[in-house]
PDB file of N, CA and C in Angstrom:
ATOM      1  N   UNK A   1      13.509 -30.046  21.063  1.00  0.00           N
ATOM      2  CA  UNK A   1      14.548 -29.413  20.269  1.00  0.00           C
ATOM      3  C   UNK A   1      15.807 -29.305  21.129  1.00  0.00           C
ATOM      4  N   UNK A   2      16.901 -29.647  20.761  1.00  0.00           N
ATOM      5  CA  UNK A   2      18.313 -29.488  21.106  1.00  0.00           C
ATOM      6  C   UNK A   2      18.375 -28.229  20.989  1.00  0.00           C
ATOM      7  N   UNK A   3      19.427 -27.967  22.112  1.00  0.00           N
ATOM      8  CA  UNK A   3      20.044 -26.199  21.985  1.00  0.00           C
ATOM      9  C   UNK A   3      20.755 -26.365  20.923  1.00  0.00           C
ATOM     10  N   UNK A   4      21.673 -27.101  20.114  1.00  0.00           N
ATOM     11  CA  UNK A   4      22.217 -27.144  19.156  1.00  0.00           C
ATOM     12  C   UNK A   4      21.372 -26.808  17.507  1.00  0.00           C
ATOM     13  N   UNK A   5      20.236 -27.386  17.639  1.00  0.00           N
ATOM     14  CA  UNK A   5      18.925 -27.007  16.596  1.00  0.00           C
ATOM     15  C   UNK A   5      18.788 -25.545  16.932  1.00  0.00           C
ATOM     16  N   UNK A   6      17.713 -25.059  18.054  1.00  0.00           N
ATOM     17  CA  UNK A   6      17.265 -24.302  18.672  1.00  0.00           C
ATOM     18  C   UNK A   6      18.422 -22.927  17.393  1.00  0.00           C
ATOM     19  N   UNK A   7      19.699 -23.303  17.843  1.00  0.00           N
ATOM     20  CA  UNK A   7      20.785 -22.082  17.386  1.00  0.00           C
ATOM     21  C   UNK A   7      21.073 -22.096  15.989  1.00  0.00           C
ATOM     22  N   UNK A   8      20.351 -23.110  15.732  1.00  0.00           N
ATOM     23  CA  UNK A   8      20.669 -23.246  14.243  1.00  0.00           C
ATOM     24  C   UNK A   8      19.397 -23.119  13.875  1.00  0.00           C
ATOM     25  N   UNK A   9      17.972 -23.020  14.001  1.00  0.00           N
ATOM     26  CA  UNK A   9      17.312 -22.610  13.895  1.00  0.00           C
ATOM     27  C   UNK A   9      17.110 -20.937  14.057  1.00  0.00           C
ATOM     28  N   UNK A  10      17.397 -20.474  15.016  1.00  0.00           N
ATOM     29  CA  UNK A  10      17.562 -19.092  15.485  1.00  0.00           C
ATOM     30  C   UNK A  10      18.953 -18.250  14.771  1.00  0.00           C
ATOM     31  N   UNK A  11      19.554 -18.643  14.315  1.00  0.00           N
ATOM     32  CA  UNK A  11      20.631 -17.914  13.421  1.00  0.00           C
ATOM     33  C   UNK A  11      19.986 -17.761  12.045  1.00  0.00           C
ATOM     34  N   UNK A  12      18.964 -18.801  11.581  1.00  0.00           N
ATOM     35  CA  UNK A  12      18.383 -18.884  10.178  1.00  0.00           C
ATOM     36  C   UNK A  12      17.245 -17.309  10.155  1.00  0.00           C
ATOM     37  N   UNK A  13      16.812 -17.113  11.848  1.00  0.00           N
ATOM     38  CA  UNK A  13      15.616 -16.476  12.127  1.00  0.00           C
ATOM     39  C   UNK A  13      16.356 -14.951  11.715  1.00  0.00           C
ATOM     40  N   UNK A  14      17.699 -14.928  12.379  1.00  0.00           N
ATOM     41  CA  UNK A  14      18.387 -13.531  12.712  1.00  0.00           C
ATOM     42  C   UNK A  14      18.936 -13.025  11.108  1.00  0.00           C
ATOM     43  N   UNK A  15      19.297 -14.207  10.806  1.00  0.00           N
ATOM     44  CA  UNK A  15      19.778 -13.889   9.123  1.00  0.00           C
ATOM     45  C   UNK A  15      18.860 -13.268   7.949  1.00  0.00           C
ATOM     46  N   UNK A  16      17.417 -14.133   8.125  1.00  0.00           N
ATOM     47  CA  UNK A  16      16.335 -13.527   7.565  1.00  0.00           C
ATOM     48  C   UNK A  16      15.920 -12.293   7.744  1.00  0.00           C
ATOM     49  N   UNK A  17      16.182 -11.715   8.739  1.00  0.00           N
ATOM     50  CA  UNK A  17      15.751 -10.262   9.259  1.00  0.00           C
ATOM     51  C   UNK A  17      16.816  -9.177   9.114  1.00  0.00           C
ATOM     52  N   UNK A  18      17.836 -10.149   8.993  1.00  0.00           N
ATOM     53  CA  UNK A  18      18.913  -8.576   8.291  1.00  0.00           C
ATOM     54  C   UNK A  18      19.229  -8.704   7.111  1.00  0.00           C
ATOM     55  N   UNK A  19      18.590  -9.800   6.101  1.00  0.00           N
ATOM     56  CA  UNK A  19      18.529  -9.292   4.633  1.00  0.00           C
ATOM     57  C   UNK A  19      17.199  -9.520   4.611  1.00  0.00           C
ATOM     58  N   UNK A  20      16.335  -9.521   4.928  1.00  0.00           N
ATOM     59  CA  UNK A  20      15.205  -8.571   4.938  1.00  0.00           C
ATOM     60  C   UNK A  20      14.810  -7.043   5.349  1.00  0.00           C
ATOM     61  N   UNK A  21      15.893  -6.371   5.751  1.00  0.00           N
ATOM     62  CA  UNK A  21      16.473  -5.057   6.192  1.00  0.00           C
ATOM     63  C   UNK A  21      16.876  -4.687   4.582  1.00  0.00           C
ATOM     64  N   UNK A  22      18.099  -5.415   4.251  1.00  0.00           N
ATOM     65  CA  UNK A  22      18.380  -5.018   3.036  1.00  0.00           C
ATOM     66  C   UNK A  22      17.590  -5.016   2.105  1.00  0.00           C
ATOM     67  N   UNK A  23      16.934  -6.144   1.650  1.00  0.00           N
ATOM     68  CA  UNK A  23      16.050  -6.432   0.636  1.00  0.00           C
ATOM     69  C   UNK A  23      14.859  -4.762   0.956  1.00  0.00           C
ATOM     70  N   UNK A  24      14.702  -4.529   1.941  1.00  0.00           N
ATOM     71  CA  UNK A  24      13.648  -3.650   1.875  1.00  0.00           C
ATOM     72  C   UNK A  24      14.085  -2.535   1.925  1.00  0.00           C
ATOM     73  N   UNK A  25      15.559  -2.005   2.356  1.00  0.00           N
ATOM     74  CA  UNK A  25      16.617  -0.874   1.668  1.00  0.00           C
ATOM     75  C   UNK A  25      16.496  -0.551   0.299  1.00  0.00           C
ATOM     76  N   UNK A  26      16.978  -1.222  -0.327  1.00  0.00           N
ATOM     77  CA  UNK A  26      16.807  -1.685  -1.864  1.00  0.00           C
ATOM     78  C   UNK A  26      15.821  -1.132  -2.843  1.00  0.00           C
ATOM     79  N   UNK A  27      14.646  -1.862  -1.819  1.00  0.00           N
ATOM     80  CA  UNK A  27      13.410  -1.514  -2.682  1.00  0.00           C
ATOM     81  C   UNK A  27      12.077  -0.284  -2.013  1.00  0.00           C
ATOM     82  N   UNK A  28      12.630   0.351  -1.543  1.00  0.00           N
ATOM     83  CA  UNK A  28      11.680   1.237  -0.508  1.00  0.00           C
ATOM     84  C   UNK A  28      12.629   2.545   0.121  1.00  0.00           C
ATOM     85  N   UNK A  29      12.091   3.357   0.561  1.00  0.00           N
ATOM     86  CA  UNK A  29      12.800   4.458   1.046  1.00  0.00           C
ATOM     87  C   UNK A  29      12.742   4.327   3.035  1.00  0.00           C
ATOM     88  N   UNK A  30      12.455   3.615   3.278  1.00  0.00           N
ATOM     89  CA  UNK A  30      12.588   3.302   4.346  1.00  0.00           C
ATOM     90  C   UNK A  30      13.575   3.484   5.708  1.00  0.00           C
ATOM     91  N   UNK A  31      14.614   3.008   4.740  1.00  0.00           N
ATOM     92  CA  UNK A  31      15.951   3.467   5.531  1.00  0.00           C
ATOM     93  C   UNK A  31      16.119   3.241   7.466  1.00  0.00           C
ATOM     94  N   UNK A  32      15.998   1.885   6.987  1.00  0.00           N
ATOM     95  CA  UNK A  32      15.882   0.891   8.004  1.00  0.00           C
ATOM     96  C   UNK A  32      17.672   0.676   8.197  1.00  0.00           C
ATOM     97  N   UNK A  33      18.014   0.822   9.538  1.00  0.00           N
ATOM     98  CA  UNK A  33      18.875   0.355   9.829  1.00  0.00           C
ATOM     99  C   UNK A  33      19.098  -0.815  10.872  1.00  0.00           C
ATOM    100  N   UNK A  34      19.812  -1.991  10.364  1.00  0.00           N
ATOM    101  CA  UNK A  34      19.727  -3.178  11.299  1.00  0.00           C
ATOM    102  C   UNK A  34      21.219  -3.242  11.415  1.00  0.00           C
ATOM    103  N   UNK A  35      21.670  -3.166  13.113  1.00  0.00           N
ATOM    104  CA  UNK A  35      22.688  -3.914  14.137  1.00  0.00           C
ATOM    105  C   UNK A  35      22.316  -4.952  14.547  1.00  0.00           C
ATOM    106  N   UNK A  36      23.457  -6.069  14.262  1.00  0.00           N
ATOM    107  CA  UNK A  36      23.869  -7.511  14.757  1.00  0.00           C
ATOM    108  C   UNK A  36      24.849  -7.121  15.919  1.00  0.00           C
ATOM    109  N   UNK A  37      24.652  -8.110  17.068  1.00  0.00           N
ATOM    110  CA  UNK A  37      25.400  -8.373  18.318  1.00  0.00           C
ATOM    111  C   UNK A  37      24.993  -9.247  18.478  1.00  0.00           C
ATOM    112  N   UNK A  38      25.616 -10.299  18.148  1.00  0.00           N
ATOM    113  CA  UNK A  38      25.569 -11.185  18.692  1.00  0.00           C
ATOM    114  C   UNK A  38      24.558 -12.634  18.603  1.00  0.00           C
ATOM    115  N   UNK A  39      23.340 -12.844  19.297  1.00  0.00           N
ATOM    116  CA  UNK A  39      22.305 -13.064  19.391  1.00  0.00           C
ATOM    117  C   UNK A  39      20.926 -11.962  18.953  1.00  0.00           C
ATOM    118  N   UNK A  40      21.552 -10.764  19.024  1.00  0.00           N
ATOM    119  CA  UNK A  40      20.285  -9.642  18.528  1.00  0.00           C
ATOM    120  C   UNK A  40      20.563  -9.111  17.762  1.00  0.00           C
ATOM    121  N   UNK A  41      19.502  -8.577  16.984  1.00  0.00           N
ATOM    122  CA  UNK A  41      19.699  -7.508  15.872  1.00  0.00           C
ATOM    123  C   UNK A  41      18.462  -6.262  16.011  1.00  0.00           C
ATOM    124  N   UNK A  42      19.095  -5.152  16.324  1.00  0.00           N
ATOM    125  CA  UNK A  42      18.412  -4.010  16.738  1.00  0.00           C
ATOM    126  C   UNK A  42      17.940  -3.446  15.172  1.00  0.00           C
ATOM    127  N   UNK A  43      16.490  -2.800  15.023  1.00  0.00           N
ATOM    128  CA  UNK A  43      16.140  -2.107  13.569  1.00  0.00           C
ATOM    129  C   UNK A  43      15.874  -1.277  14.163  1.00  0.00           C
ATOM    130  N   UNK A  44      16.374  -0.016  13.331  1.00  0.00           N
ATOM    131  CA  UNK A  44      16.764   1.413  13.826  1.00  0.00           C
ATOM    132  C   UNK A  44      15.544   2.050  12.287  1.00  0.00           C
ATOM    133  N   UNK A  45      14.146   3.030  12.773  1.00  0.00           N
ATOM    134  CA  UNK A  45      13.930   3.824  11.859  1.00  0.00           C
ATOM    135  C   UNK A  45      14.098   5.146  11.801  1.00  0.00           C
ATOM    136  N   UNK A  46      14.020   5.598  10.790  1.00  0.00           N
ATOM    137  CA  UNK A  46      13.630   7.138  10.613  1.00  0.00           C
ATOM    138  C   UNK A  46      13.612   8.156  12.049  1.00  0.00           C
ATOM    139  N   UNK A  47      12.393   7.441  12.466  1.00  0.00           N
ATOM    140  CA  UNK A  47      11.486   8.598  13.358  1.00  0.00           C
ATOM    141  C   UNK A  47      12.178   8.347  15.128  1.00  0.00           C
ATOM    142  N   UNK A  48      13.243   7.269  14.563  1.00  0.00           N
ATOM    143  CA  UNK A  48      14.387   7.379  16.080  1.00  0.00           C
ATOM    144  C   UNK A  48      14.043   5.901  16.849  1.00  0.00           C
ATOM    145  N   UNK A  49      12.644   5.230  16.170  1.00  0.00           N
ATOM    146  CA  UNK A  49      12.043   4.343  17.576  1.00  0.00           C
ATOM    147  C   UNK A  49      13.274   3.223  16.833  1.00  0.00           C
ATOM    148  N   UNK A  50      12.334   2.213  17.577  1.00  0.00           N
ATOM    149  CA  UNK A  50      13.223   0.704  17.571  1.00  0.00           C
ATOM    150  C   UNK A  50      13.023  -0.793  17.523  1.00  0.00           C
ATOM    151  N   UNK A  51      12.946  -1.701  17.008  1.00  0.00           N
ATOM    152  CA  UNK A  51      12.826  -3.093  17.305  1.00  0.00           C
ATOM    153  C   UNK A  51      13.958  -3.963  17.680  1.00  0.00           C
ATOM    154  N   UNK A  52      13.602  -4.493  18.802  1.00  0.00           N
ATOM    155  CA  UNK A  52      14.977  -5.251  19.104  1.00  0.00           C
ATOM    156  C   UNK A  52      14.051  -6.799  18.694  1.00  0.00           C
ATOM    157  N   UNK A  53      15.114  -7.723  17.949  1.00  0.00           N
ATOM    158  CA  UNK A  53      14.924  -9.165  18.534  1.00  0.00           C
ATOM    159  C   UNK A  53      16.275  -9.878  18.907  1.00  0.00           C
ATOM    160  N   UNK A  54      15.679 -10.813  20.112  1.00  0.00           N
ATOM    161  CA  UNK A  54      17.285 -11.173  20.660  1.00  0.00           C
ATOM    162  C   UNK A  54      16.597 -12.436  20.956  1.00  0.00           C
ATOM    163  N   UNK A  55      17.460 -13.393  21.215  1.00  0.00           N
ATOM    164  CA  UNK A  55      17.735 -14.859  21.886  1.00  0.00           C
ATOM    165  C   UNK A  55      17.781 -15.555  23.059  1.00  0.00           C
ATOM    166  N   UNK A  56      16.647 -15.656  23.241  1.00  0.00           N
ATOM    167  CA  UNK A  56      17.020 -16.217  24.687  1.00  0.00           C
ATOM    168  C   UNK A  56      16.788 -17.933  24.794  1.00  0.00           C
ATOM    169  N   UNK A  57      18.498 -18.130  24.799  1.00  0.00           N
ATOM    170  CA  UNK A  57      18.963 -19.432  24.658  1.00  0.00           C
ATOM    171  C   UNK A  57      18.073 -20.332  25.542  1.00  0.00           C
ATOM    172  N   UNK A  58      18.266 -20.378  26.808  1.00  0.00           N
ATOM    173  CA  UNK A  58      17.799 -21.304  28.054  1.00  0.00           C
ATOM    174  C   UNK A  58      16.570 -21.811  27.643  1.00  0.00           C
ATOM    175  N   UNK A  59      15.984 -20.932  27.226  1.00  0.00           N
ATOM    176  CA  UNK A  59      14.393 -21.012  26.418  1.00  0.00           C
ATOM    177  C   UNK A  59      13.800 -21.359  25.652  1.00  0.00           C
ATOM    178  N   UNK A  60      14.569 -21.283  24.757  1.00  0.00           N
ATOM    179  CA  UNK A  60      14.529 -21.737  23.186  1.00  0.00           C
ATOM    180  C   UNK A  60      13.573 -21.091  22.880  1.00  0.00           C
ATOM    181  N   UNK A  61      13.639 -19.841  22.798  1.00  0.00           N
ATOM    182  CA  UNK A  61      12.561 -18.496  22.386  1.00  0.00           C
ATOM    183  C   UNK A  61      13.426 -17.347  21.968  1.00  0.00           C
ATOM    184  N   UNK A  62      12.446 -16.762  21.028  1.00  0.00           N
ATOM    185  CA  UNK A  62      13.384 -15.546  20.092  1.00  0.00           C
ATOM    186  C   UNK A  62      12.557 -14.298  21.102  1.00  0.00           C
ATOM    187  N   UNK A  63      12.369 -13.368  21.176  1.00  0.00           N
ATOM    188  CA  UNK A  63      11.751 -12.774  21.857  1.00  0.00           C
ATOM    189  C   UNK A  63      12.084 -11.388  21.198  1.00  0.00           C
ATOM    190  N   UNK A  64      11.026 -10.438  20.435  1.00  0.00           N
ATOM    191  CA  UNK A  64      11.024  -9.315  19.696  1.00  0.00           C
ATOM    192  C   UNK A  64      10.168  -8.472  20.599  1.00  0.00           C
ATOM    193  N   UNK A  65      10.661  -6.961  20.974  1.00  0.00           N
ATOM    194  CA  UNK A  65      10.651  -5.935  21.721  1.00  0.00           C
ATOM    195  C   UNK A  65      10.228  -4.714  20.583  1.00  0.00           C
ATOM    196  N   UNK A  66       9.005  -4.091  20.501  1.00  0.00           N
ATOM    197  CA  UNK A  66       8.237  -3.242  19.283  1.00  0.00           C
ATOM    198  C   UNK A  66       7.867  -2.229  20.253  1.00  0.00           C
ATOM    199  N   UNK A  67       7.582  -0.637  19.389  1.00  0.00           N
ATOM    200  CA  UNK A  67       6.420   0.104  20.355  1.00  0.00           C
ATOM    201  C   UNK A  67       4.790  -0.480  20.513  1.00  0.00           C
ATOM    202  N   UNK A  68       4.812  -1.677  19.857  1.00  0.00           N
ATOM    203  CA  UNK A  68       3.197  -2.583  20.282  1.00  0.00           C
ATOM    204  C   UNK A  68       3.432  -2.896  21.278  1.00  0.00           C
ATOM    205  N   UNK A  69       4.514  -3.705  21.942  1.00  0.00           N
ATOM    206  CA  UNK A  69       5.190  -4.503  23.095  1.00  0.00           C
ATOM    207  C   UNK A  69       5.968  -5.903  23.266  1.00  0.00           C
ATOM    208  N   UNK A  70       6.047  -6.318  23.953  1.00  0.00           N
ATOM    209  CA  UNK A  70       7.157  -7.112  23.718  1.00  0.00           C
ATOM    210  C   UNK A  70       6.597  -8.964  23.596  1.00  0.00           C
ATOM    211  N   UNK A  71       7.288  -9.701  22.747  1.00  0.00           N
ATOM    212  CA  UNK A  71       6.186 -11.010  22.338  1.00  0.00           C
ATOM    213  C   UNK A  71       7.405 -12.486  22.504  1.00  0.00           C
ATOM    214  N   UNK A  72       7.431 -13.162  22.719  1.00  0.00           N
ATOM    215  CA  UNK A  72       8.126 -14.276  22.782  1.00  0.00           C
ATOM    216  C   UNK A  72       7.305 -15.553  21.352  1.00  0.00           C
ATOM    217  N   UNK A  73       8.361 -15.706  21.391  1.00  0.00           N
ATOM    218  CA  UNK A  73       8.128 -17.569  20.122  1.00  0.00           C
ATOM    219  C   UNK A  73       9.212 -18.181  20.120  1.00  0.00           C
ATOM    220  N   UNK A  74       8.161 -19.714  20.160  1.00  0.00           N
ATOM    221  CA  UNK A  74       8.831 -20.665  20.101  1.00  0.00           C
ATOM    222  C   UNK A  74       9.030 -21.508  18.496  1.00  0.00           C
ATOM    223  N   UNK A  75       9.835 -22.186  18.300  1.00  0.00           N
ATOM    224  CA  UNK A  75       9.790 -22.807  16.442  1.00  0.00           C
ATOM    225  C   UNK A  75       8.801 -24.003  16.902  1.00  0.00           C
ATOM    226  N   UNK A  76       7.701 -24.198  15.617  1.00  0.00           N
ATOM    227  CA  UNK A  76       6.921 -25.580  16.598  1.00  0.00           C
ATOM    228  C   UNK A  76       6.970 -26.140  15.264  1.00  0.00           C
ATOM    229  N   UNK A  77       8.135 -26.477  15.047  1.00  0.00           N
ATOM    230  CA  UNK A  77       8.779 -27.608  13.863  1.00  0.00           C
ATOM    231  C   UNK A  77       8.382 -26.689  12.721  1.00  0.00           C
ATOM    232  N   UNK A  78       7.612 -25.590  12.088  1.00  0.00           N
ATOM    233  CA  UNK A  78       8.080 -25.042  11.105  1.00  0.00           C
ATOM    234  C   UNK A  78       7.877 -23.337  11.020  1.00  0.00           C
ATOM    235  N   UNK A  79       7.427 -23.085  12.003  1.00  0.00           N
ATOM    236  CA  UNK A  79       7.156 -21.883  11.937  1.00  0.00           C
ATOM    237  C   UNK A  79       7.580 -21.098  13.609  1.00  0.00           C
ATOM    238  N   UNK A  80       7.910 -19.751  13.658  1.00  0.00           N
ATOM    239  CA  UNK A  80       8.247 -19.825  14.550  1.00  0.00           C
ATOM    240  C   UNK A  80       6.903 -18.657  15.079  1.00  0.00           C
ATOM    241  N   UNK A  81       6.226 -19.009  16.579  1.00  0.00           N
ATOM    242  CA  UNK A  81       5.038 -18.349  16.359  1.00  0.00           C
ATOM    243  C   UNK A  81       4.958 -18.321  18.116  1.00  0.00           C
ATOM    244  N   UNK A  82       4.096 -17.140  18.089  1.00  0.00           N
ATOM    245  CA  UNK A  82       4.106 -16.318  19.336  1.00  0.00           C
ATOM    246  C   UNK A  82       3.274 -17.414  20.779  1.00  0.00           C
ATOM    247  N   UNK A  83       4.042 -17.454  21.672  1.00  0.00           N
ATOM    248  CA  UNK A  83       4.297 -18.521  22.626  1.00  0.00           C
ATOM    249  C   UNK A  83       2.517 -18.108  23.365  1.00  0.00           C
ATOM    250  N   UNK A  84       1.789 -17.368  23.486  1.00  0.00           N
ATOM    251  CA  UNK A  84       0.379 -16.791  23.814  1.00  0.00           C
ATOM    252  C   UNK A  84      -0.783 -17.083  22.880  1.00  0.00           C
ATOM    253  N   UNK A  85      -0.158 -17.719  21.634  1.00  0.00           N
ATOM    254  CA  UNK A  85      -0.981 -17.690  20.724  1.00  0.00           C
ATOM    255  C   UNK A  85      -1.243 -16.354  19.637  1.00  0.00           C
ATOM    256  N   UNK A  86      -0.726 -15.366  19.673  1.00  0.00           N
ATOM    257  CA  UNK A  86      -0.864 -14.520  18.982  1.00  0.00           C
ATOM    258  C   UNK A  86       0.043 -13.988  17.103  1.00  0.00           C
ATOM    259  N   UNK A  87       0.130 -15.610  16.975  1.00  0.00           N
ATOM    260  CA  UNK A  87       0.256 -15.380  15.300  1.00  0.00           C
ATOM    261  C   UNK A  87       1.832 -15.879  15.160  1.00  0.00           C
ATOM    262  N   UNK A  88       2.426 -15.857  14.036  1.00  0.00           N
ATOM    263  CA  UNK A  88       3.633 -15.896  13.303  1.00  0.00           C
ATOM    264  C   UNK A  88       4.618 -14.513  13.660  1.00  0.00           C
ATOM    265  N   UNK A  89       6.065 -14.993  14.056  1.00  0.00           N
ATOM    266  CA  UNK A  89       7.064 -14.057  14.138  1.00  0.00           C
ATOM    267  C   UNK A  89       7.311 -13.412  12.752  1.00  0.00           C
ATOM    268  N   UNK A  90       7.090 -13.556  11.849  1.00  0.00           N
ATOM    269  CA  UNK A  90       7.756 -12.522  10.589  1.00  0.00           C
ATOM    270  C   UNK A  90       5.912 -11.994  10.105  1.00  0.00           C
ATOM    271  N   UNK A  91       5.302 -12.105  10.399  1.00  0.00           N
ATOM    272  CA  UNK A  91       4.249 -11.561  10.490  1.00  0.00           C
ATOM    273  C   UNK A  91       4.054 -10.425  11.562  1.00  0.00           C
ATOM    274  N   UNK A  92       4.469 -10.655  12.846  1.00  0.00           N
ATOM    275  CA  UNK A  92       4.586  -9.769  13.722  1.00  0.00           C
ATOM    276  C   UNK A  92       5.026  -8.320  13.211  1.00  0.00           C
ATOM    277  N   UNK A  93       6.397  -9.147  12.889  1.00  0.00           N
ATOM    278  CA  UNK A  93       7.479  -8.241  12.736  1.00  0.00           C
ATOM    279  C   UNK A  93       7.126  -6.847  11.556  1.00  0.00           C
ATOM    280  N   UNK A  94       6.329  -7.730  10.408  1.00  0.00           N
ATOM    281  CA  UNK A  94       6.056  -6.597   9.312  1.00  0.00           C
ATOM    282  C   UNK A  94       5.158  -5.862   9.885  1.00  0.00           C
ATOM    283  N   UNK A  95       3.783  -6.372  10.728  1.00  0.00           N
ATOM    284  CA  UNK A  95       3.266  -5.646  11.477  1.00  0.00           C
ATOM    285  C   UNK A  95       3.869  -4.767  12.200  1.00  0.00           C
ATOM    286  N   UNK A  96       4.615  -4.864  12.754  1.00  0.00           N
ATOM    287  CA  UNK A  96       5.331  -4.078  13.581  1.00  0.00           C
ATOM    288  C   UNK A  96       6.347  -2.511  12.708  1.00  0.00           C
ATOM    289  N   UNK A  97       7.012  -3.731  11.710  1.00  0.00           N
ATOM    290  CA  UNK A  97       7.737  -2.882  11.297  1.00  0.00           C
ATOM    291  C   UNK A  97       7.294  -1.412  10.420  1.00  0.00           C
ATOM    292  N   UNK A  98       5.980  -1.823   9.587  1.00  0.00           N
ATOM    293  CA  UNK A  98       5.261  -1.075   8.923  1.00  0.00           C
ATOM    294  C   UNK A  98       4.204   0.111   9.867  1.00  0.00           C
ATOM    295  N   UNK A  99       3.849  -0.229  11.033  1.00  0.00           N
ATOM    296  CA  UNK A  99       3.427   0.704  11.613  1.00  0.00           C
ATOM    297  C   UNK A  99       4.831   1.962  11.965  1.00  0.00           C
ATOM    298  N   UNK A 100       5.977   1.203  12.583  1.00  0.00           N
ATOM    299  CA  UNK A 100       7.361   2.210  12.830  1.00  0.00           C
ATOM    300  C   UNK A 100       7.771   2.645  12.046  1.00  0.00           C
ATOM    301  N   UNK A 101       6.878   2.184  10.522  1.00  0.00           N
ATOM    302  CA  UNK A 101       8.043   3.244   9.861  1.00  0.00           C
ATOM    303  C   UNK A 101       7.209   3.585   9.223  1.00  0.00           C
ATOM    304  N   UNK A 102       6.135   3.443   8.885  1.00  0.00           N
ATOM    305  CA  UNK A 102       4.689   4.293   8.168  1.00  0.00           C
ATOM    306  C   UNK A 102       4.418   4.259   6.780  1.00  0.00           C
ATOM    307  N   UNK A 103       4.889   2.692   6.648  1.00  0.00           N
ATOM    308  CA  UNK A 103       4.643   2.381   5.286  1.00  0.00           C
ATOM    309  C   UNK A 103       4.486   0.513   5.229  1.00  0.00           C
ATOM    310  N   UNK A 104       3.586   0.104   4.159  1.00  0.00           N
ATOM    311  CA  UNK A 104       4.447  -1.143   4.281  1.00  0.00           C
ATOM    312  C   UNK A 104       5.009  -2.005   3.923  1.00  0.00           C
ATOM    313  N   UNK A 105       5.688  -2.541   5.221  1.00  0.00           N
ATOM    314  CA  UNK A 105       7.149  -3.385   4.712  1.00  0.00           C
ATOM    315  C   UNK A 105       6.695  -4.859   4.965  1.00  0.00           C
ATOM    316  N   UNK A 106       7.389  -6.205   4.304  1.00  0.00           N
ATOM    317  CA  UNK A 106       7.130  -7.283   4.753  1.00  0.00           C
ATOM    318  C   UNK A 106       8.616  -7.842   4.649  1.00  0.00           C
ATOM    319  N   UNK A 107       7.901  -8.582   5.645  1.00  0.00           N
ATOM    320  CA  UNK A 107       9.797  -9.583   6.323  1.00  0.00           C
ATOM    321  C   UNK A 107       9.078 -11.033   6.218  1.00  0.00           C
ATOM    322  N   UNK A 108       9.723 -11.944   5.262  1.00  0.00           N
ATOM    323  CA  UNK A 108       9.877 -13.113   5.274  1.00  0.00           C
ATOM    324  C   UNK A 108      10.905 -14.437   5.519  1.00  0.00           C
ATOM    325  N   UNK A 109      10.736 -15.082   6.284  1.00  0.00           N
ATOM    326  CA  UNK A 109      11.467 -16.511   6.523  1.00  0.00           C
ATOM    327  C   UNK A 109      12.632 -16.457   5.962  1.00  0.00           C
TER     328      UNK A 109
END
């Protein structure tokens, strides 16, 4: 993968996750707040905690930071999925997100 893909792949990743913020605003009491900077977008819940996912270019890995812990993925031509073997990034993420906020939420592609 070109860094040029890689970012155009990874902007598709960052976009999905902040209207999947909204989409789940919308429809849930959740009250999820998502900041863009840049390469990251921080989700802010309720109860104060946090998910960061950010970009790490050189790498060509998205890398999401949860109170589970922190997971790296790579895109392996269609999915983008945890570099250890441990599953799908928007799978993670609802995992993740639904334990932080105590209900659940799902984030898709």
């Amino acid at each position: 993968m070109t860094d040029l893909e890689f970012l155009d792949r990874a902007e598709q990743l960052l976009l999905a996750v902040e209207q999947g913020c909204d989409r789940i605003n919308d429809a849930t009491d959740a009250d999820l707040d998502s900041q863009r900077s840049g390469g990251m977008v921080s989700i802010s819940f309720a109860n104060g905690s946090q998910i960061i996912i950010n970009l790490q270019k050189p790498l060509h890995e998205v890398w999401l930071a949860a109170q589970s812990g922190g997971y790296h993925y790579r895109f392996d031509g269609q999915h983008w999925m945890d570099t250890k073997g441990d599953g799908e990034f928007f799978a993670a993420l609802s995992r993740d997100a639904s334990a932080q906020s105590g209900q659940a939420l799902r984030f898709t592609a």
